[in-house]
N, C-alpha and C. Protein backbone atom coordinates (compact mmCIF):
# COMPACT_ATOMS: atom_id res chain seq x y z
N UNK A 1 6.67 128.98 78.98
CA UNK A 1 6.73 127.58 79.33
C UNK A 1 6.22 127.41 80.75
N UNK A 2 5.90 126.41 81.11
CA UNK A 2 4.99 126.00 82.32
C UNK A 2 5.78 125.76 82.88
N UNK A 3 6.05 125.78 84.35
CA UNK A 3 6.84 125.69 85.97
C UNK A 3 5.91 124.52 86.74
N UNK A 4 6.83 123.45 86.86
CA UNK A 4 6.01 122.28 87.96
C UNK A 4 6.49 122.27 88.93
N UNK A 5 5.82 121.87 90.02
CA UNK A 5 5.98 121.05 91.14
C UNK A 5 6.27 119.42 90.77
N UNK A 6 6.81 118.79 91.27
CA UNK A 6 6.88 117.55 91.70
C UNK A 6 6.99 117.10 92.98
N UNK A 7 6.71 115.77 93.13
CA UNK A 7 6.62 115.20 94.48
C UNK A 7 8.22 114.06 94.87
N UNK A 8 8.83 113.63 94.95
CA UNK A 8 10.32 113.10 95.40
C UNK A 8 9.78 111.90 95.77
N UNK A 9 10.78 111.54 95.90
CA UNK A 9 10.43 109.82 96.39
C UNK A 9 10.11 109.85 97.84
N UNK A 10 10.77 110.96 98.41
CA UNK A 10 10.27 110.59 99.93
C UNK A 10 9.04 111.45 100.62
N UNK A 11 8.76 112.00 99.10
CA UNK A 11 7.06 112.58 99.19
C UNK A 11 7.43 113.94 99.34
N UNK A 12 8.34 114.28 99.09
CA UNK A 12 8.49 115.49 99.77
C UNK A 12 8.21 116.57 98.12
N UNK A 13 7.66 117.67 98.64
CA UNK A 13 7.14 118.56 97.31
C UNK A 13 8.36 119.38 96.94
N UNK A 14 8.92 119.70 95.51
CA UNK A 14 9.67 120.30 95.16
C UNK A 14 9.60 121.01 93.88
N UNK A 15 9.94 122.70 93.41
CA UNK A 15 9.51 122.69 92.46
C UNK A 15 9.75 124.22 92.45
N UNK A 16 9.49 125.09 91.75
CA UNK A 16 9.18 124.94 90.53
C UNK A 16 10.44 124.74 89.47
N UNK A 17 9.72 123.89 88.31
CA UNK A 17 10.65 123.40 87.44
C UNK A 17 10.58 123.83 86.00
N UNK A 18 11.22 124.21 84.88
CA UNK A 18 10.43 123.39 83.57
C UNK A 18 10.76 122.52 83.48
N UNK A 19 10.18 121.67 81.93
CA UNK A 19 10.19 120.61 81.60
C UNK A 19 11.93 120.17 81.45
N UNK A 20 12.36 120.84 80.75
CA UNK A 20 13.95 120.65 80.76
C UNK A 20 14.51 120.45 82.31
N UNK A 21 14.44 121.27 82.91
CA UNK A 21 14.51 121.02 84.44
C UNK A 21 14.31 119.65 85.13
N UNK A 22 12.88 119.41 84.69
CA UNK A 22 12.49 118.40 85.39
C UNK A 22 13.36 116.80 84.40
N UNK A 23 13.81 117.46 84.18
CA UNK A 23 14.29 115.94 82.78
C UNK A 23 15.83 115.65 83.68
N UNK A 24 16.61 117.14 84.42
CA UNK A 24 17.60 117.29 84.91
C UNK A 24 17.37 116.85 86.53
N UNK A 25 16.06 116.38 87.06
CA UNK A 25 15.78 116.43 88.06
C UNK A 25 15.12 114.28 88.31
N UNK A 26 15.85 114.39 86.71
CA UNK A 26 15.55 112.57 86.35
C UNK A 26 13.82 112.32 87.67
N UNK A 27 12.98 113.13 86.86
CA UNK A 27 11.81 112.38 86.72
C UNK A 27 11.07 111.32 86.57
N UNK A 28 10.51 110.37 86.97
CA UNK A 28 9.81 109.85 86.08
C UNK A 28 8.74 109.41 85.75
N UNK A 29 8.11 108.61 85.11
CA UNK A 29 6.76 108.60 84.71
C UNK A 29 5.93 108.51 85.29
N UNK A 30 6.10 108.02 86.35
CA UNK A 30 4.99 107.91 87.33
C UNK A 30 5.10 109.20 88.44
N UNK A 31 6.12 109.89 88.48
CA UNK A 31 5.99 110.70 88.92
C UNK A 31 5.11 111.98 89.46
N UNK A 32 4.46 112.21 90.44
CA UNK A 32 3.27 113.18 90.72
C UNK A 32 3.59 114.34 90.60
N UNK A 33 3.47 115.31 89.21
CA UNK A 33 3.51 116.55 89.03
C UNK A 33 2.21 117.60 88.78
N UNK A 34 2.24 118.72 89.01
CA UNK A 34 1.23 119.95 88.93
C UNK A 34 1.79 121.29 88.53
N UNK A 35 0.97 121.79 88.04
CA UNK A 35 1.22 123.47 86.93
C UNK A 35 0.03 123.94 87.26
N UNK A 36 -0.01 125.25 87.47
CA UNK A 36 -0.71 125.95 87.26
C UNK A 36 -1.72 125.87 86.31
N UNK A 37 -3.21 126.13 86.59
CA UNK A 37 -4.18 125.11 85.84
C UNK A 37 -4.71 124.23 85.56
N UNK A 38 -4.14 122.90 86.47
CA UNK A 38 -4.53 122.09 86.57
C UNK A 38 -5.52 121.60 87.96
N UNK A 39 -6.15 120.74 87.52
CA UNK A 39 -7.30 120.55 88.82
C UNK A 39 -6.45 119.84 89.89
N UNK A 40 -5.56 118.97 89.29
CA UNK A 40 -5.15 117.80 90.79
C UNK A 40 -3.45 117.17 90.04
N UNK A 41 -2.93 116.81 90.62
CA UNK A 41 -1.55 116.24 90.67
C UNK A 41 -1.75 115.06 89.60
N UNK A 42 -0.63 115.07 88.84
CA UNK A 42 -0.93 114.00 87.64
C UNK A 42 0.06 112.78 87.26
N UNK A 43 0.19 111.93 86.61
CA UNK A 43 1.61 111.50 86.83
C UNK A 43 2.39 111.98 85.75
N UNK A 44 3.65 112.24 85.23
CA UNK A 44 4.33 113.12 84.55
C UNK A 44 4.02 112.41 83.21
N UNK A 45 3.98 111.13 82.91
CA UNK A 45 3.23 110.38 81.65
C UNK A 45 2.69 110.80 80.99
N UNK A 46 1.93 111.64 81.66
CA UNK A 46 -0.03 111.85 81.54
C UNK A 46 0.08 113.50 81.09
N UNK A 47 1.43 114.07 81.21
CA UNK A 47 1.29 115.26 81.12
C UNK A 47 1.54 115.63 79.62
N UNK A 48 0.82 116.41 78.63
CA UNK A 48 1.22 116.35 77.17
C UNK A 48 2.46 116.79 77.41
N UNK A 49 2.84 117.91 78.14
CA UNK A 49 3.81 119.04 77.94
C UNK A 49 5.25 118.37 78.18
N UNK A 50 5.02 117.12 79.02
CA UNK A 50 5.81 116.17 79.81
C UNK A 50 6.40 114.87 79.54
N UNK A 51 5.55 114.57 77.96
CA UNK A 51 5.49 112.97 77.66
C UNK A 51 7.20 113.14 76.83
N UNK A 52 7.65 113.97 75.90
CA UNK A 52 8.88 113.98 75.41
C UNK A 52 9.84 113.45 76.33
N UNK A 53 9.67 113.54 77.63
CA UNK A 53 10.94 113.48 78.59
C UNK A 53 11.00 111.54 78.77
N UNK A 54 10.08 111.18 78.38
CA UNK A 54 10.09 109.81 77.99
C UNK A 54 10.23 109.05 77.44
N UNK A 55 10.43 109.68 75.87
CA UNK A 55 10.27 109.41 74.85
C UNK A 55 11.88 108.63 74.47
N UNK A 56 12.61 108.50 75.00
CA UNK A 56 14.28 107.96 74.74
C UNK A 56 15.10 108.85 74.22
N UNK A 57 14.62 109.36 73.18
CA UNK A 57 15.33 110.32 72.03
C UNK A 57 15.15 111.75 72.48
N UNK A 58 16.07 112.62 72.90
CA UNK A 58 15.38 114.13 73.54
C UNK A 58 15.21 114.86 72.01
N UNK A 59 14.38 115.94 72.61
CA UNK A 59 13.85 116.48 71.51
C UNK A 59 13.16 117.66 72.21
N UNK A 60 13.33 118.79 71.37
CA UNK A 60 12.10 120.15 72.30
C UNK A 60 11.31 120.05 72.91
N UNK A 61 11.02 120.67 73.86
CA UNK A 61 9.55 120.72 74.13
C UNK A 61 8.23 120.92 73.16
N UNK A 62 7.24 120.76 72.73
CA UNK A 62 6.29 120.70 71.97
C UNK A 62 6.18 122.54 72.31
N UNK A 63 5.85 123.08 71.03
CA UNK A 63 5.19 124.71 71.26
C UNK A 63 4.16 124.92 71.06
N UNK A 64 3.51 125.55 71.32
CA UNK A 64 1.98 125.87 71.22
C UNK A 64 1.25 127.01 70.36
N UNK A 65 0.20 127.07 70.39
CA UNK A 65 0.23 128.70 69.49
C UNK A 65 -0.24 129.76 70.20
N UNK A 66 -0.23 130.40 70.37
CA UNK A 66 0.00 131.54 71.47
C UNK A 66 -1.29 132.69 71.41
N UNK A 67 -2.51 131.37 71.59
CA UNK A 67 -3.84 131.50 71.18
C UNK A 67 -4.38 131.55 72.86
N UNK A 68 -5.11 132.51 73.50
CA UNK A 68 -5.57 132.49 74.42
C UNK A 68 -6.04 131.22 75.00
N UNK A 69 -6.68 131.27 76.25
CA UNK A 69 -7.55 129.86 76.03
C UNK A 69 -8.45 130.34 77.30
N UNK A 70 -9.65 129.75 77.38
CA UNK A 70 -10.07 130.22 78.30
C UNK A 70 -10.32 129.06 79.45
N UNK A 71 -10.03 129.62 81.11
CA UNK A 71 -10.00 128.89 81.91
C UNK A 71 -11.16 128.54 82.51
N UNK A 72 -11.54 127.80 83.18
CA UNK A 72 -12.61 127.77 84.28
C UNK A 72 -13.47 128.80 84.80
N UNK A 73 -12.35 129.12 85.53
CA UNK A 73 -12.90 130.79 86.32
C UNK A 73 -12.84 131.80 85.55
N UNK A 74 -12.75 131.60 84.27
CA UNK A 74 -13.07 132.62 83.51
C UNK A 74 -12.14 133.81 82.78
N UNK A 75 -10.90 133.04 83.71
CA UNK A 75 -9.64 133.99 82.90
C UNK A 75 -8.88 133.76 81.84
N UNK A 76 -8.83 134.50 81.07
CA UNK A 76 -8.04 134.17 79.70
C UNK A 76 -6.51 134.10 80.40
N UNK A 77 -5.95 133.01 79.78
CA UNK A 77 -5.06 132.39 80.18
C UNK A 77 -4.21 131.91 78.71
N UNK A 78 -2.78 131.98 78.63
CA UNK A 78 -2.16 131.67 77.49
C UNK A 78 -2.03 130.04 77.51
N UNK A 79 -1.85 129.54 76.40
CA UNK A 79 -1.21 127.92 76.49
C UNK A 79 -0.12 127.99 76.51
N UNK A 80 0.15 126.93 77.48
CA UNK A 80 1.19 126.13 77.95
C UNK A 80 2.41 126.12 76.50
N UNK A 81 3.75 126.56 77.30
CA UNK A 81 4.48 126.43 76.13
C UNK A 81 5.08 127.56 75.70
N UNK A 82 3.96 128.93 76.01
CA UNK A 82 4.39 130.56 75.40
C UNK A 82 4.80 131.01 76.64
N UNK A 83 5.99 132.15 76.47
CA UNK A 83 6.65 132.59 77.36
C UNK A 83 5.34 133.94 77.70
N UNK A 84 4.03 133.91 78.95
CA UNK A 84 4.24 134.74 78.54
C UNK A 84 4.61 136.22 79.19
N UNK A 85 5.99 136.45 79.40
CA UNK A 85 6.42 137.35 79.71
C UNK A 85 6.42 138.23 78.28
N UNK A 86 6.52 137.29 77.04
CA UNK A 86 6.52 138.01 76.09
C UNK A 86 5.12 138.47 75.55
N UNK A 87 4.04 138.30 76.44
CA UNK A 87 2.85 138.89 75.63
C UNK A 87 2.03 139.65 76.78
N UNK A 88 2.42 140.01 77.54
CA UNK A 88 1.98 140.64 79.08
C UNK A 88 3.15 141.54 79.55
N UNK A 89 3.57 142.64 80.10
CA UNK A 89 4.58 143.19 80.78
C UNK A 89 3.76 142.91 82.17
N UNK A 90 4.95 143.01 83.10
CA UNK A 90 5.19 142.70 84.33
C UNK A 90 3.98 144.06 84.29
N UNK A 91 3.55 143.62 85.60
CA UNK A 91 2.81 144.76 86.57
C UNK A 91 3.37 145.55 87.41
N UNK A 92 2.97 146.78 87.87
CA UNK A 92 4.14 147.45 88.53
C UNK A 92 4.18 146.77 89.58
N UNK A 93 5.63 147.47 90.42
CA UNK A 93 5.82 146.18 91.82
C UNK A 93 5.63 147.07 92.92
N UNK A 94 5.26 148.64 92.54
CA UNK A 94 5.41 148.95 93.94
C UNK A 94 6.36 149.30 95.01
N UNK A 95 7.31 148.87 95.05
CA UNK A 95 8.22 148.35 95.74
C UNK A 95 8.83 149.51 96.51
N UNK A 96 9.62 150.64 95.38
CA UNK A 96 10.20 151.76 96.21
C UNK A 96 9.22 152.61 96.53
N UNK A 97 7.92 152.77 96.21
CA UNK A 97 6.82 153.89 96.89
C UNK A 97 6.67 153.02 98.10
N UNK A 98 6.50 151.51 98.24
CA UNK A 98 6.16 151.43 99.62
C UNK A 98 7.38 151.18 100.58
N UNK A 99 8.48 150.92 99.58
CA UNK A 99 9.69 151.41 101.17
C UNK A 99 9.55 152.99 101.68
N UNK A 100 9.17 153.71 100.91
CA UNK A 100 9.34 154.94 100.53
C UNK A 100 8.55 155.73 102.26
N UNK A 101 7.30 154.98 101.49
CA UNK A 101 5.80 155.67 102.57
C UNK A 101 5.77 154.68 103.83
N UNK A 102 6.88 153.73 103.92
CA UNK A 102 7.42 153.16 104.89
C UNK A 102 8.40 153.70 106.35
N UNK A 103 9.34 154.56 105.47
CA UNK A 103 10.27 154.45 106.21
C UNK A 103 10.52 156.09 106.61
N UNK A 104 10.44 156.90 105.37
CA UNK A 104 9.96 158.40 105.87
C UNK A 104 9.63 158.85 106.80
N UNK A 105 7.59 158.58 107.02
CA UNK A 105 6.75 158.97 107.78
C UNK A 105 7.33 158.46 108.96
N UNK A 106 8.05 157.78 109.60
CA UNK A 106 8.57 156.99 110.37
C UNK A 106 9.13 157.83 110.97
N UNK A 107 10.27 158.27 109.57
CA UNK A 107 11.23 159.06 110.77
C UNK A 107 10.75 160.47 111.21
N UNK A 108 9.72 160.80 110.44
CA UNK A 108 9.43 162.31 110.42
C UNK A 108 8.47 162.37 111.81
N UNK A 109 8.02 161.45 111.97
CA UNK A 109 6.78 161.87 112.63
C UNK A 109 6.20 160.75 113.60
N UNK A 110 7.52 159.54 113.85
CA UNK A 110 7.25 158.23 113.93
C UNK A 110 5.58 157.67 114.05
N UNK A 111 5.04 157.53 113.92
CA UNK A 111 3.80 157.15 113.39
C UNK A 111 4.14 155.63 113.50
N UNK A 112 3.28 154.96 114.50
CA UNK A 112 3.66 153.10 114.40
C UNK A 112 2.55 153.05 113.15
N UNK A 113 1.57 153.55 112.93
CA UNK A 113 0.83 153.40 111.90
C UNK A 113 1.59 153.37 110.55
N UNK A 114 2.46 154.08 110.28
CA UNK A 114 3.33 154.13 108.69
C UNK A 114 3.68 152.56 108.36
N UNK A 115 4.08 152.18 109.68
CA UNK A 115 4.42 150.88 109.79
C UNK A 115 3.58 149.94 108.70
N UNK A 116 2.24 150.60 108.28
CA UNK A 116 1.31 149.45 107.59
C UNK A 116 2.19 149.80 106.57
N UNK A 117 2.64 150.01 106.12
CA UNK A 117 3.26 149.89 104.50
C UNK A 117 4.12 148.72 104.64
N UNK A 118 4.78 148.20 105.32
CA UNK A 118 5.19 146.77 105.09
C UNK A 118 4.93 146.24 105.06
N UNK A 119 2.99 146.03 104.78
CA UNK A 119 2.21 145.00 104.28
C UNK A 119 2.21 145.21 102.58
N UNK A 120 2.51 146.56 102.19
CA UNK A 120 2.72 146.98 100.74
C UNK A 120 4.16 146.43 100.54
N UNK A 121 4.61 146.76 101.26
CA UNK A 121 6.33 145.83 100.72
C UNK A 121 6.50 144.63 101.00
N UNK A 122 5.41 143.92 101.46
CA UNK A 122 5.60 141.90 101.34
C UNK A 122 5.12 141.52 100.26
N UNK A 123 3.76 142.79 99.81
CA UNK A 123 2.97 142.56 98.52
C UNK A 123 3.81 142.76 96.66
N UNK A 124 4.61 143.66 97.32
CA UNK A 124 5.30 144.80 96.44
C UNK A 124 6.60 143.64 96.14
N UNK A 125 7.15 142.91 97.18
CA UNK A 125 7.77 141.56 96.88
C UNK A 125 7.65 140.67 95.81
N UNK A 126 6.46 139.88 95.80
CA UNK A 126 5.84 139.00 95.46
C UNK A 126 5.83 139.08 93.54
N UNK A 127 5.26 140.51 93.49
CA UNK A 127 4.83 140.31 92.01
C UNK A 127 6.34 139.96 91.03
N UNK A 128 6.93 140.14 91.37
CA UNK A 128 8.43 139.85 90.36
C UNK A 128 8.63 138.18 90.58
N UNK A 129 8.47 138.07 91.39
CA UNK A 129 8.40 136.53 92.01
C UNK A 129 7.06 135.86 91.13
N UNK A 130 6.22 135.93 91.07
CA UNK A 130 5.23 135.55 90.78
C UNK A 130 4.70 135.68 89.07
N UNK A 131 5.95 136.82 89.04
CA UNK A 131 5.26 137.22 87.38
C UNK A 131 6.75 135.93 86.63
N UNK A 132 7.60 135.47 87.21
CA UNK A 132 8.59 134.87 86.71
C UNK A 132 8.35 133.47 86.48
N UNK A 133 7.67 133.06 87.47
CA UNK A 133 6.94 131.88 86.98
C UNK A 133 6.09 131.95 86.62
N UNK A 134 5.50 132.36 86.29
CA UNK A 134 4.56 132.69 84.87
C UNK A 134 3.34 132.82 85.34
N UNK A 135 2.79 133.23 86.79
CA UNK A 135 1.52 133.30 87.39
C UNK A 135 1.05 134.75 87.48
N UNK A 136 1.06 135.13 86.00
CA UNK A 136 -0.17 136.74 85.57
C UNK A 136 -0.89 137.06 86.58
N UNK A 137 -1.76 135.66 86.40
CA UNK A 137 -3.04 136.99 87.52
C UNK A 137 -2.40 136.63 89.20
N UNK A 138 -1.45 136.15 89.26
CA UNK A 138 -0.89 136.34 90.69
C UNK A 138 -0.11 137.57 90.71
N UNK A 139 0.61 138.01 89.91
CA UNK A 139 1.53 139.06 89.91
C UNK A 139 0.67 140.12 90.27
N UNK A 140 -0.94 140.10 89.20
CA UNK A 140 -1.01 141.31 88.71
C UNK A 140 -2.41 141.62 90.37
N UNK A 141 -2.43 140.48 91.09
CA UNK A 141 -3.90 140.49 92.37
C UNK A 141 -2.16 141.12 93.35
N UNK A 142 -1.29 140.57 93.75
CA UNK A 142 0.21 141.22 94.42
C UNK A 142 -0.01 143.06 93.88
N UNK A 143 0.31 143.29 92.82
CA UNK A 143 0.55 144.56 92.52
C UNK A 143 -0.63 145.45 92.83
N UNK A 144 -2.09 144.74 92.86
CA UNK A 144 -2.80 146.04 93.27
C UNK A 144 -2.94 145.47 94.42
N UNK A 145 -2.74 144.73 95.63
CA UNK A 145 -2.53 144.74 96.41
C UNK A 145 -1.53 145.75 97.60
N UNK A 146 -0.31 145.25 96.33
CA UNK A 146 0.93 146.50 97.00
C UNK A 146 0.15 148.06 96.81
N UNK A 147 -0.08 147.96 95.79
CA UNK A 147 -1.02 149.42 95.56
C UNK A 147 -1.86 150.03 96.42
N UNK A 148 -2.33 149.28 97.04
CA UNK A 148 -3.46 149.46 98.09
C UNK A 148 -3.18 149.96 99.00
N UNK A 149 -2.06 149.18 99.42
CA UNK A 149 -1.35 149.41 101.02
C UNK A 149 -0.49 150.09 101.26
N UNK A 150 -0.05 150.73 99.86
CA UNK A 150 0.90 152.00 99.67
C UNK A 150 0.34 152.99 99.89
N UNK A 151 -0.68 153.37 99.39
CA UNK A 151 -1.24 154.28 98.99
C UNK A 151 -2.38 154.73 100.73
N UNK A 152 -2.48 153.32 101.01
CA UNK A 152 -3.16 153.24 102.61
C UNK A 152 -1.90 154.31 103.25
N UNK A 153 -1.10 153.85 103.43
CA UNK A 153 0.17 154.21 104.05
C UNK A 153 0.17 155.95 103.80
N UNK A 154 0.59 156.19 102.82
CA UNK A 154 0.99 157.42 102.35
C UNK A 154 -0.23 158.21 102.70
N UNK A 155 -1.35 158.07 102.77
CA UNK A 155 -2.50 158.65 103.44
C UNK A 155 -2.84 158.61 104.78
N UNK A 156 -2.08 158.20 105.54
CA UNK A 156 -1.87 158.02 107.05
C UNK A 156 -0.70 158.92 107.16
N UNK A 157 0.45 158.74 106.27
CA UNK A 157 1.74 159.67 106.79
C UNK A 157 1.08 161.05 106.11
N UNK A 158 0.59 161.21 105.48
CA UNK A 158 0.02 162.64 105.05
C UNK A 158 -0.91 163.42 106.00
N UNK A 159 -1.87 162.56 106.99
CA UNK A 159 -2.87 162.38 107.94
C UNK A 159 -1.50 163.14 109.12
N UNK A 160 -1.11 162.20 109.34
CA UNK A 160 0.04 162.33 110.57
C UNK A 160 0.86 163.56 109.88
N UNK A 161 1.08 163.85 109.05
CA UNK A 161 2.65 165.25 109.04
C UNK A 161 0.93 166.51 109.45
N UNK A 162 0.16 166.50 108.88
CA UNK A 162 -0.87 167.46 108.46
C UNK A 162 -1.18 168.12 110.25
N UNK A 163 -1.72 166.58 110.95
CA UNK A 163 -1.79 167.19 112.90
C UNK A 163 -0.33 167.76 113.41
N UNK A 164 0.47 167.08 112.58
CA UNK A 164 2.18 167.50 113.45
C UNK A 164 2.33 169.10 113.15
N UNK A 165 1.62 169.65 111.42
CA UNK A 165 2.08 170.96 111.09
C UNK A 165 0.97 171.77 112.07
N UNK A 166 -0.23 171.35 112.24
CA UNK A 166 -1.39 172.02 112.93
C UNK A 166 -1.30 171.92 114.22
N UNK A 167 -0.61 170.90 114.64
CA UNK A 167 -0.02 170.82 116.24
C UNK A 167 0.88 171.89 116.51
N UNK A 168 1.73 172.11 115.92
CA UNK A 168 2.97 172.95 115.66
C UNK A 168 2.48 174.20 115.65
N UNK A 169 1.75 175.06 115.20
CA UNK A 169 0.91 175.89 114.56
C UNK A 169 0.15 176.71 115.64
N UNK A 170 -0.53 175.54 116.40
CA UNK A 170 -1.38 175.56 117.85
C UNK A 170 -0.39 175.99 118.81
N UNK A 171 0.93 175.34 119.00
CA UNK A 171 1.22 175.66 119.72
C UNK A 171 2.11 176.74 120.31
N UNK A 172 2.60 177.19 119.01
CA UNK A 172 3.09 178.30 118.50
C UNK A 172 2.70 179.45 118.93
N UNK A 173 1.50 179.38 118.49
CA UNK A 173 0.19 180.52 118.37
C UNK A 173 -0.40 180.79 120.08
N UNK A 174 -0.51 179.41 120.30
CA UNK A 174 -0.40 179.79 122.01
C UNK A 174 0.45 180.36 122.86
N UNK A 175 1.63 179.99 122.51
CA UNK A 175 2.86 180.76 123.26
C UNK A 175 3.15 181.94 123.16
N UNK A 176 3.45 182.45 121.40
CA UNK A 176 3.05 184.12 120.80
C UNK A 176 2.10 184.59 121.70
N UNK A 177 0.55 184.15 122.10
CA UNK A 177 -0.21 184.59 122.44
C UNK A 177 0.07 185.09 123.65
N UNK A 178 0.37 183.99 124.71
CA UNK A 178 0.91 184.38 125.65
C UNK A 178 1.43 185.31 126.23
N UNK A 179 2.48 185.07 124.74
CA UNK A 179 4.11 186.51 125.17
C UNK A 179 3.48 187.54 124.85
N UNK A 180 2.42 187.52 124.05
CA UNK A 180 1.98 188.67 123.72
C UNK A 180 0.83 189.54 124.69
N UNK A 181 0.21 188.60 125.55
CA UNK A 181 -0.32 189.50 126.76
C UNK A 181 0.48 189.17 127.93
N UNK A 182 1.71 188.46 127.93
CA UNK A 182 2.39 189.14 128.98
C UNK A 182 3.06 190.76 128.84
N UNK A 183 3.92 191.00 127.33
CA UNK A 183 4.03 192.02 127.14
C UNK A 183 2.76 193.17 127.23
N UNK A 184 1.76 193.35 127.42
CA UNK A 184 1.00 193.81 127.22
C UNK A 184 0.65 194.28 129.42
N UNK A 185 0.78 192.73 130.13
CA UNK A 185 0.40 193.14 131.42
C UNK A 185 2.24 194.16 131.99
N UNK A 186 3.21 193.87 131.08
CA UNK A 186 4.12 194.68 131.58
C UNK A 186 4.10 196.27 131.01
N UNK A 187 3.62 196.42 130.09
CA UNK A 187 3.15 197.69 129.68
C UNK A 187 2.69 198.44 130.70
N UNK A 188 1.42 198.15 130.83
CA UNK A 188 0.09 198.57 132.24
C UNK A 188 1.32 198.80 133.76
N UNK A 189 2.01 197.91 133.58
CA UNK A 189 2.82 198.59 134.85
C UNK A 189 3.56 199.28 135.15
């Protein structure tokens, strides 16, 4: 089912709704509402999905058939009406790999750079948010987003532990070295 915005009497934007919602939110016909897919703000009259709430007598929402449709820009898009959480699974969210490659590298090695992964966990946010109101290709542009910046991340803290073990290594090896021709000038004496 479709999620609106509406506009209030004192203009002010509020939303998202369904249609049942918006019936609880005493709407009315002239009211300026928008959904996803639409070009411009409409009055709730005008909306098919919307006209029942007018009608005196309540009654379902109208259902649709759960026939693709194709949009503008070219994305197949379900009609108005189908849940569809039921014909899409959520996208992954990301979420604990980028607290993950967040907060680790941090402590291991503090790195202000790890820090970019909480651009993967604002992203890694979003898609559960976004897949609930029913905005697919928002969830699913969020999830490879979070993806991105996880994966950015975790290749920076991998970058950073890799100089810390070879730092470590160096310096090690210098000191051994050291001790090892100091023992060597106490020998000779």
């Amino acid at each position: 089912m479709n999620r609106y915005f509406y506009i209030d009497a004192e203009g002010n934007q509020k939303g998202t709704f369904t249609a049942l919602e918006l019936k609880q939110e005493s709407v009315k016909r002239d009211t300026l509402v928008w959904t996803q897919g639409m070009e411009q703000w409409k009055r709730a009259e005008e909306v098919d999905e919307l006209r029942y709430l007018f009608s005196g007598t309540y009654q379902e929402a109208p259902s649709y058939p759960a026939q693709p449709v194709q949009s503008p820009g070219g994305q197949a898009s379900y009609a108005p009406g189908i849940d569809e959480k039921e014909q899409r699974p959520m996208p992954k969210t990301w979420l604990v790999e980028s607290i993950l490659v967040t907060i680790l590298p941090f402590m291991l090695c503090g790195s202000f750079l790890s820090l970019l992964g909480i651009i993967g966990i604002v992203y890694a946010a979003q898609v559960e948010s976004f897949y609930n109101r029913g905005d697919y290709v928002a969830a699913a542009e969020s999830s490879r987003s979070a993806g991105k910046w996880t994966r950015i991340a975790m290749w920076i803290a991998i970058g950073w532990v890799l100089l810390f073990v070879i730092g470590m290594i160096l310096i090690f090896g210098i000191i051994g070295w050291a001790g090892f021709s100091e023992m060597g000038n106490m020998i000779e004496m």
